[in-house]
Protein backbone atom coordinates (compact mmCIF):
# COMPACT_ATOMS: atom_id res chain seq x y z
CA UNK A 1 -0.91 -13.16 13.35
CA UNK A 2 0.29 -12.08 16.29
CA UNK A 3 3.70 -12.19 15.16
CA UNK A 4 3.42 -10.09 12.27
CA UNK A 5 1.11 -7.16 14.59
CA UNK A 6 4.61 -7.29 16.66
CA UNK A 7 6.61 -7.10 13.73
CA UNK A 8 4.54 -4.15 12.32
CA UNK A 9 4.45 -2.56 15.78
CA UNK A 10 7.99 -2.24 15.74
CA UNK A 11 8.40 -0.93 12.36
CA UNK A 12 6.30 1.27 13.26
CA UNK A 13 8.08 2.86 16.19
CA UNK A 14 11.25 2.54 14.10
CA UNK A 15 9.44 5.32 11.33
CA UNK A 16 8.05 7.72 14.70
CA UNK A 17 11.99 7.97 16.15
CA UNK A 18 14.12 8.65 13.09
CA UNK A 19 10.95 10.83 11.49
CA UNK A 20 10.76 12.57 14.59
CA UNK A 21 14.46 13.33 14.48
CA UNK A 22 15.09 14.68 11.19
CA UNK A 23 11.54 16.17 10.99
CA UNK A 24 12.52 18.09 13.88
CA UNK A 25 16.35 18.38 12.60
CA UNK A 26 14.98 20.11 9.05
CA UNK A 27 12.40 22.33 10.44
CA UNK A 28 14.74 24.22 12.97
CA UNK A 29 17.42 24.23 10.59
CA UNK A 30 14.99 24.94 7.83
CA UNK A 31 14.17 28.37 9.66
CA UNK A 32 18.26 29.28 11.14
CA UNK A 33 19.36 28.88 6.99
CA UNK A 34 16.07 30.31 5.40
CA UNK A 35 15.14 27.67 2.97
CA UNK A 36 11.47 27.47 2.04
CA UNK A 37 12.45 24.23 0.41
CA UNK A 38 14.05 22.42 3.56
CA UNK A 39 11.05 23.89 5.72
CA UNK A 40 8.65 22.04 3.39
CA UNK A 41 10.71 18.88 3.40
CA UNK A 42 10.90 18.75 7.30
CA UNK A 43 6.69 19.07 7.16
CA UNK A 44 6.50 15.88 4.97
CA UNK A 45 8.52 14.15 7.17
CA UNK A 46 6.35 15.42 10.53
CA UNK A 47 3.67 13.50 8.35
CA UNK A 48 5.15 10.88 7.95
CA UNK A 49 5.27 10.58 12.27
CA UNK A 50 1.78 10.79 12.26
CA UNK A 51 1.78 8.24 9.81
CA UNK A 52 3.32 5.75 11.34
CA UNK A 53 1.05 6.19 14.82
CA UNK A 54 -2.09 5.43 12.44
CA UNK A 55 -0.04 1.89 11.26
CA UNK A 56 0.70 1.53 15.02
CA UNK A 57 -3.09 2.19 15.78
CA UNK A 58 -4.18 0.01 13.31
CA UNK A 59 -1.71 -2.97 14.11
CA UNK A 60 -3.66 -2.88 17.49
CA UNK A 61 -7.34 -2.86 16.04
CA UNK A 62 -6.01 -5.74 13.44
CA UNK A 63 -5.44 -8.09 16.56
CA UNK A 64 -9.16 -8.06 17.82
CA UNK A 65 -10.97 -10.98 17.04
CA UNK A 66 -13.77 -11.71 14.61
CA UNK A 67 -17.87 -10.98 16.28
CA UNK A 68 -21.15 -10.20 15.18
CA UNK A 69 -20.46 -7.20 13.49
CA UNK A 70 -16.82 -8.33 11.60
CA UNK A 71 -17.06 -11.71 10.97
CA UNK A 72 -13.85 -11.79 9.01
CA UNK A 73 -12.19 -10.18 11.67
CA UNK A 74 -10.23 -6.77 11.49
CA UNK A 75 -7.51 -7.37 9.32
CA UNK A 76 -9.12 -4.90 6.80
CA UNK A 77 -8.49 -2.13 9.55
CA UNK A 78 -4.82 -2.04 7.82
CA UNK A 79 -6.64 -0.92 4.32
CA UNK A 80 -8.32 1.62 5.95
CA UNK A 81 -5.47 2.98 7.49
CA UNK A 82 -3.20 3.03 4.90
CA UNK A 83 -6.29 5.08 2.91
CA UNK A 84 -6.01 7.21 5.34
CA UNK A 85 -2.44 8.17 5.78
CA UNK A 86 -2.86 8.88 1.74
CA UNK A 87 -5.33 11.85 2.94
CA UNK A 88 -2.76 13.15 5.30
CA UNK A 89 0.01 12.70 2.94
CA UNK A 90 -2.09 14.66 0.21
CA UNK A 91 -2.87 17.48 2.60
CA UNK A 92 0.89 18.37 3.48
CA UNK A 93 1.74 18.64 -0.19
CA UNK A 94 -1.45 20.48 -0.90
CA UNK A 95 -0.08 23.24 2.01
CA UNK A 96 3.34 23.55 0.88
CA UNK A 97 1.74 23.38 -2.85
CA UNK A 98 -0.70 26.39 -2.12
CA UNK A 99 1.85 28.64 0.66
CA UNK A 100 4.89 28.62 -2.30
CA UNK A 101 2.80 29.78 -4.54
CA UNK A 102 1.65 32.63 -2.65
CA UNK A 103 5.50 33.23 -2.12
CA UNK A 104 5.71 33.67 -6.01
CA UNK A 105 2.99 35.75 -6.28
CA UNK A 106 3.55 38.40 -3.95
CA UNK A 107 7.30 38.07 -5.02
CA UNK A 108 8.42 38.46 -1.50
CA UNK A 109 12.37 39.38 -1.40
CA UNK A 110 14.36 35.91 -0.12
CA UNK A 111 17.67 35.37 0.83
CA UNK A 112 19.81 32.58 -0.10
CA UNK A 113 20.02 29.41 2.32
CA UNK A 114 23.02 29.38 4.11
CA UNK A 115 24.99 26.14 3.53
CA UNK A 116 23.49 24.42 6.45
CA UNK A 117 20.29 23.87 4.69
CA UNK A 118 22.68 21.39 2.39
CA UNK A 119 24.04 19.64 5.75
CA UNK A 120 20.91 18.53 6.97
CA UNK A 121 19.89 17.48 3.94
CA UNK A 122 22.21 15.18 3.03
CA UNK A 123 21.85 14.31 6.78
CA UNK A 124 18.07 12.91 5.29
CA UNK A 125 19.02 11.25 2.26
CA UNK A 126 21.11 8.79 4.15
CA UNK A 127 19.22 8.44 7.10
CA UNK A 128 15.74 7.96 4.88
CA UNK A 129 17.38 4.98 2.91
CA UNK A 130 18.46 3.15 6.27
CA UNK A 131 14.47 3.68 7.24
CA UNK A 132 13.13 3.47 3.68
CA UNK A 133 15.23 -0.54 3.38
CA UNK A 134 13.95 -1.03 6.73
CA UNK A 135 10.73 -0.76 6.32
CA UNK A 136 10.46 -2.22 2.53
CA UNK A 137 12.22 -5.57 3.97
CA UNK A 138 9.86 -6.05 7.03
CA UNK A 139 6.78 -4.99 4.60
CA UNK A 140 7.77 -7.90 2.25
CA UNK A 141 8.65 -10.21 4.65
CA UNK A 142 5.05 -10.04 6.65
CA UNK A 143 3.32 -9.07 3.19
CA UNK A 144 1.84 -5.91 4.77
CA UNK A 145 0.66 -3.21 1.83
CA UNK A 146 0.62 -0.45 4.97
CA UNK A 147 4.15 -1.09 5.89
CA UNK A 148 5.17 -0.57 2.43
CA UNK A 149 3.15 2.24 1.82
CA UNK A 150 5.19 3.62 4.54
CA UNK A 151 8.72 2.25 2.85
CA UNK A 152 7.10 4.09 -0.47
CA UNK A 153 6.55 7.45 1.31
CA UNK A 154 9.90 7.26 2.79
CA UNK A 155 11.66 6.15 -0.57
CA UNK A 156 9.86 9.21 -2.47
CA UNK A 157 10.95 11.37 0.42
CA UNK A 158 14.46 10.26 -0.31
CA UNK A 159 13.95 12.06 -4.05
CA UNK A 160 12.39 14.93 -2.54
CA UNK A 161 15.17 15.28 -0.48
CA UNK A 162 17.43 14.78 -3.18
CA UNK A 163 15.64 17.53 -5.09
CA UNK A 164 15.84 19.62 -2.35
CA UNK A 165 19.87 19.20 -2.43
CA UNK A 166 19.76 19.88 -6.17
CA UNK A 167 17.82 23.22 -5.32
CA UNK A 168 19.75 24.27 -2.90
CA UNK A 169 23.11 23.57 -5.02
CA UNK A 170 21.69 25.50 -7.81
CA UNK A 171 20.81 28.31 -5.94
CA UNK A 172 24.19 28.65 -4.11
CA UNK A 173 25.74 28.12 -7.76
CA UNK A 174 23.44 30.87 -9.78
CA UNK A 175 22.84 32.83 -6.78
CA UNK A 176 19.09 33.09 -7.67
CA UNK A 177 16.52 32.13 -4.27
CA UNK A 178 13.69 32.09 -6.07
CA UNK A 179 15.09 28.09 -7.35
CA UNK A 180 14.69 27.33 -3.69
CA UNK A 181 10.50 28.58 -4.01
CA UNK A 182 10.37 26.61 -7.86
CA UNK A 183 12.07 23.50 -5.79
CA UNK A 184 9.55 23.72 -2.84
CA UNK A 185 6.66 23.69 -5.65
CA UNK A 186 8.25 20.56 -6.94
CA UNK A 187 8.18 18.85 -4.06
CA UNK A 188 4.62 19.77 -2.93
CA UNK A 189 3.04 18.29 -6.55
CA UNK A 190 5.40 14.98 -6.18
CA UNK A 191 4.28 14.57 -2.21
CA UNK A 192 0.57 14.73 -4.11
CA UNK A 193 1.26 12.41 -6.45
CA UNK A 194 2.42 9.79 -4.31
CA UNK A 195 -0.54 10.64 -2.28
CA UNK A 196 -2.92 9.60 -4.98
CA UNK A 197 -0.84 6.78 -6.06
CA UNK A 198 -1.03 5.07 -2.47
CA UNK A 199 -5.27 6.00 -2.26
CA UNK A 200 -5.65 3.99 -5.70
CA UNK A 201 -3.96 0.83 -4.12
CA UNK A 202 -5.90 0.57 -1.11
CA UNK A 203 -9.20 1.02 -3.12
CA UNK A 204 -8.39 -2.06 -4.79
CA UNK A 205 -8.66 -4.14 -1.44
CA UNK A 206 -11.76 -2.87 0.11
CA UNK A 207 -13.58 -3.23 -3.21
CA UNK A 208 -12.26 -6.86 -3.41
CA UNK A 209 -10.23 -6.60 -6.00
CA UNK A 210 -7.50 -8.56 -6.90
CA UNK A 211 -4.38 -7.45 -9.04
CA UNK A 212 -2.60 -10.89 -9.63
CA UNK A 213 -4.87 -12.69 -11.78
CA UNK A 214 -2.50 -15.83 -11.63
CA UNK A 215 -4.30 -16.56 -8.35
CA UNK A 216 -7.47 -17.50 -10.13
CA UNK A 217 -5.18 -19.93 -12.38
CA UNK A 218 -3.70 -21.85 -9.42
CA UNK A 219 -7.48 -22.17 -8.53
CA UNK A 220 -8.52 -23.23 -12.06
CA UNK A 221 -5.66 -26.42 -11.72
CA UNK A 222 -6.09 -27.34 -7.89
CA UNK A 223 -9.47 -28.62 -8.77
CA UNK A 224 -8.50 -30.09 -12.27
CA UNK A 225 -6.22 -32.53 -10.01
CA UNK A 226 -9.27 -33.77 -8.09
CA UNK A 227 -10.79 -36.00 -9.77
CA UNK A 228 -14.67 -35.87 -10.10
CA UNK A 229 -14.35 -32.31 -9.69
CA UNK A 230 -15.04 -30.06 -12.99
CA UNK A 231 -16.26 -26.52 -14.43
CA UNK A 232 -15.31 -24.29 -11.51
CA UNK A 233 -16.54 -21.26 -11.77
CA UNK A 234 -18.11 -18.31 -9.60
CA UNK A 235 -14.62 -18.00 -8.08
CA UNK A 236 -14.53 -15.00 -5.90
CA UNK A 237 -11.70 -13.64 -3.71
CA UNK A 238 -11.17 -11.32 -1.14
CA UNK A 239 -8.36 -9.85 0.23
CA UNK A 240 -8.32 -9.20 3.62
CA UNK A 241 -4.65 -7.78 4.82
CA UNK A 242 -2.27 -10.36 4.02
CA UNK A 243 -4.90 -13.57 3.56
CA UNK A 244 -7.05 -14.81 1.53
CA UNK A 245 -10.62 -15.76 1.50
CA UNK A 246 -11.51 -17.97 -1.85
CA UNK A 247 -15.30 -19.06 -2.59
CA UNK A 248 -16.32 -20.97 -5.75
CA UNK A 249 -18.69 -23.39 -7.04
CA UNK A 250 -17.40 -26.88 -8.71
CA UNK A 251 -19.50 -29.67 -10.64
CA UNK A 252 -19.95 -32.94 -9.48
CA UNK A 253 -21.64 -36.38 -10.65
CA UNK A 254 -25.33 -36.12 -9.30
CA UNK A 255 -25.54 -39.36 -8.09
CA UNK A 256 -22.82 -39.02 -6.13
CA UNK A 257 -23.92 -39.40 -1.79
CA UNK A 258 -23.61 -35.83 -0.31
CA UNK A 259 -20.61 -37.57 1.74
CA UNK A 260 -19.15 -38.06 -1.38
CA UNK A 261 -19.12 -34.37 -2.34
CA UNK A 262 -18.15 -33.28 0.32
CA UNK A 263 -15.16 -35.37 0.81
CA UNK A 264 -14.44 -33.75 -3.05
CA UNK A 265 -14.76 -30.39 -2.06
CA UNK A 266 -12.54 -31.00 0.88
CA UNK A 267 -9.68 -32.36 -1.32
CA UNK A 268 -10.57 -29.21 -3.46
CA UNK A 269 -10.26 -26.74 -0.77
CA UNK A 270 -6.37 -28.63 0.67
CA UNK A 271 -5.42 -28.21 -2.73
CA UNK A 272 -5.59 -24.65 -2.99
CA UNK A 273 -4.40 -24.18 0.31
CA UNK A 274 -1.61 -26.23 -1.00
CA UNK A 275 -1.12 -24.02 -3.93
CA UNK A 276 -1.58 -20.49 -2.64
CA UNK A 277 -0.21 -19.05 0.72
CA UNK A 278 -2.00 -17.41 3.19
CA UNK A 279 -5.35 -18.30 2.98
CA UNK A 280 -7.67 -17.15 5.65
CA UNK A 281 -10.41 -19.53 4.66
CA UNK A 282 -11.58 -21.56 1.40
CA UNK A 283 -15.24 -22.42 0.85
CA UNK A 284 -16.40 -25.20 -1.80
CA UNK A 285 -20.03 -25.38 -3.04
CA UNK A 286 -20.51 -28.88 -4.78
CA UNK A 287 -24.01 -28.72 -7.79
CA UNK A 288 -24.73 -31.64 -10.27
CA UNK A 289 -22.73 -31.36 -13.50
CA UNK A 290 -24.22 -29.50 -16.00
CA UNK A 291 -26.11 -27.42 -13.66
CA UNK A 292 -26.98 -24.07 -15.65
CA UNK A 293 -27.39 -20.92 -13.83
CA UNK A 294 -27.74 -17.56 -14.46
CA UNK A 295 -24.14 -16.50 -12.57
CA UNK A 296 -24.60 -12.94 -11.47
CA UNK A 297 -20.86 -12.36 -9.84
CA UNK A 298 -17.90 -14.37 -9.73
CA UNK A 299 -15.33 -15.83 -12.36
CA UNK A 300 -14.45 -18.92 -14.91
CA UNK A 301 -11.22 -19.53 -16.25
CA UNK A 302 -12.94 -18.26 -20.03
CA UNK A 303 -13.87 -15.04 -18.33
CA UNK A 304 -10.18 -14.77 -17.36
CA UNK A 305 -8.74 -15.48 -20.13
CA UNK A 306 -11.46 -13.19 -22.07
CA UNK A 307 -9.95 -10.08 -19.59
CA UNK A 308 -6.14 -11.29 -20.11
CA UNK A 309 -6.51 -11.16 -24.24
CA UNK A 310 -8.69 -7.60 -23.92
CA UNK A 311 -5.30 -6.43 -21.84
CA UNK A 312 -2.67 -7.59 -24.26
CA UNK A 313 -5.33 -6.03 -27.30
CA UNK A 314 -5.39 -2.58 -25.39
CA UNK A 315 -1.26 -2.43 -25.13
């Protein structure tokens, strides 16, 4: 664990130096050519610094260990965060969204951008994709949703930069400024999107939801191997960061010793921890076969296969 905190430390102060430079690189320049377009481009990138000092925050609080109060520790600290950053990723586009079209309103007289407004944007393609790869290989390798959140907000601002170029190619070509306003707009709904897009994956975790459902299979067939372990059912999971927590209930021959069912659950639990990676903790609940109970939550390989069918039926 400690590991990947240093790992996502790192990538973190990676994201706050090259932001920080062509955030400040776009904004100046943004002003000196008088592009609208390249101003609002160099604000979603100042974002994106703050950004990466909540994943740099939160890498910190993810490294305290489990008490009274968070008895599964703080890994979910890294959900939070990355709900957050969607917030403050929605609120720049929502400014630039709101201030252009006040611009087109008012119709207020603009010049053309001078041709440095093109330099420093192709400046940001290139150096966003050296970031953007960064990020998206360290986020993979330490399977850590708010580092690639972060590679995500840097790939998307790679298109809004290139859309930026496009604008400001156009409007050198047709000689018409107000593509550089219509561009800025653009960019402001897309920043919004991908806003949205990253606060509908992160609700997903803290409501312990799961979107692989293949997880629940390799659970279904690590206890068909044991033997005099059947029906499991009430499978829950929880997601918490990168790991795991897996609870279920499994049927076992009544007359069996207690010692006896436990030393089944036990080769239960190994073999999911055999099958599935990173798991933060696996807990077995052994009742006499045929035991009928009204289940209120959890999940059966027919319930899965029920929700599987009702997905192909609705494509």
């Amino acid at each position: 664990m400690e590991i990947r905190n240093k790992k996502i430390r790192t990538a973190s102060w990676v994201g706050i130096i090259g932001n920080t430079i062509l955030a400040v690189a776009k904004i100046v320049i943004g002003f000196i050519s008088g592009s609208l377009a390249v101003i609002g481009d160099g604000i979603d990138t100042a974002t994106d610094i703050l950004t990466y000092f909540i994943t740099l925050i939160a890498a910190k609080i993810m490294n305290k260990p489990p008490n009274y109060r968070y008895p599964y520790g703080y890994s979910r600290a890294e959900a939070v965060a990355t709900k957050a950053l969607s917030f403050v990723i929605f609120f720049a586009g929502a400014q630039l969204f709101f201030t252009t079209v006040i611009r087109l309103i008012k119709n207020e007289s603009h010049e053309i951008p001078t041709m440095l407004a093109i330099y420093v944007t192709v400046f940001s393609i290139f150096s966003k994709s050296a970031i953007a790869f960064y990020q998206f290989r360290v986020g993979k390798l330490i399977q850590s949703n708010m580092i690639i959140a972060n590679a995500k907000n840097m790939r998307n601002d790679i298109l809004i930069s290139s859309s930026v170029l496009t604008g400001l190619i156009f409007t050198h070509v047709f000689k018409l400024p107000v593509l550089d306003l219509i561009t800025a707009l653009a960019v402001s709904i897309w920043i919004m999107k991908v806003a949205f897009g990253i606060f509908m994956e992160t609700s997903r975790e803290l409501m312990d939801g799961i979107d692989d459902e293949s997880i629940y299979y390799k659970i279904f067939d690590a206890v068909e191997e044991v033997d005099g372990a059947t029906n499991p059912h009430k499978v829950r999971i929880r997601r918490h960061s990168n790991m795991f927590t897996i609870a279920l209930d499994v049927e076992v021959d009544g007359s069996k010793t207690i010692f006896e069912g436990h030393l089944i659950a036990k080769k239960v639990e190994n073999n999911i921890k055999d099958r599935i990676e990173n798991i933060y903790d696996v807990m077995v609940h052994t009742e006499p076969t045929g035991n009928i109970e009204k289940e209120k939550f959890g999940l059966s390989r027919e319930i899965i296969e029920d929700e599987c069918k009702k997905k192909k039926n609705a494509k």
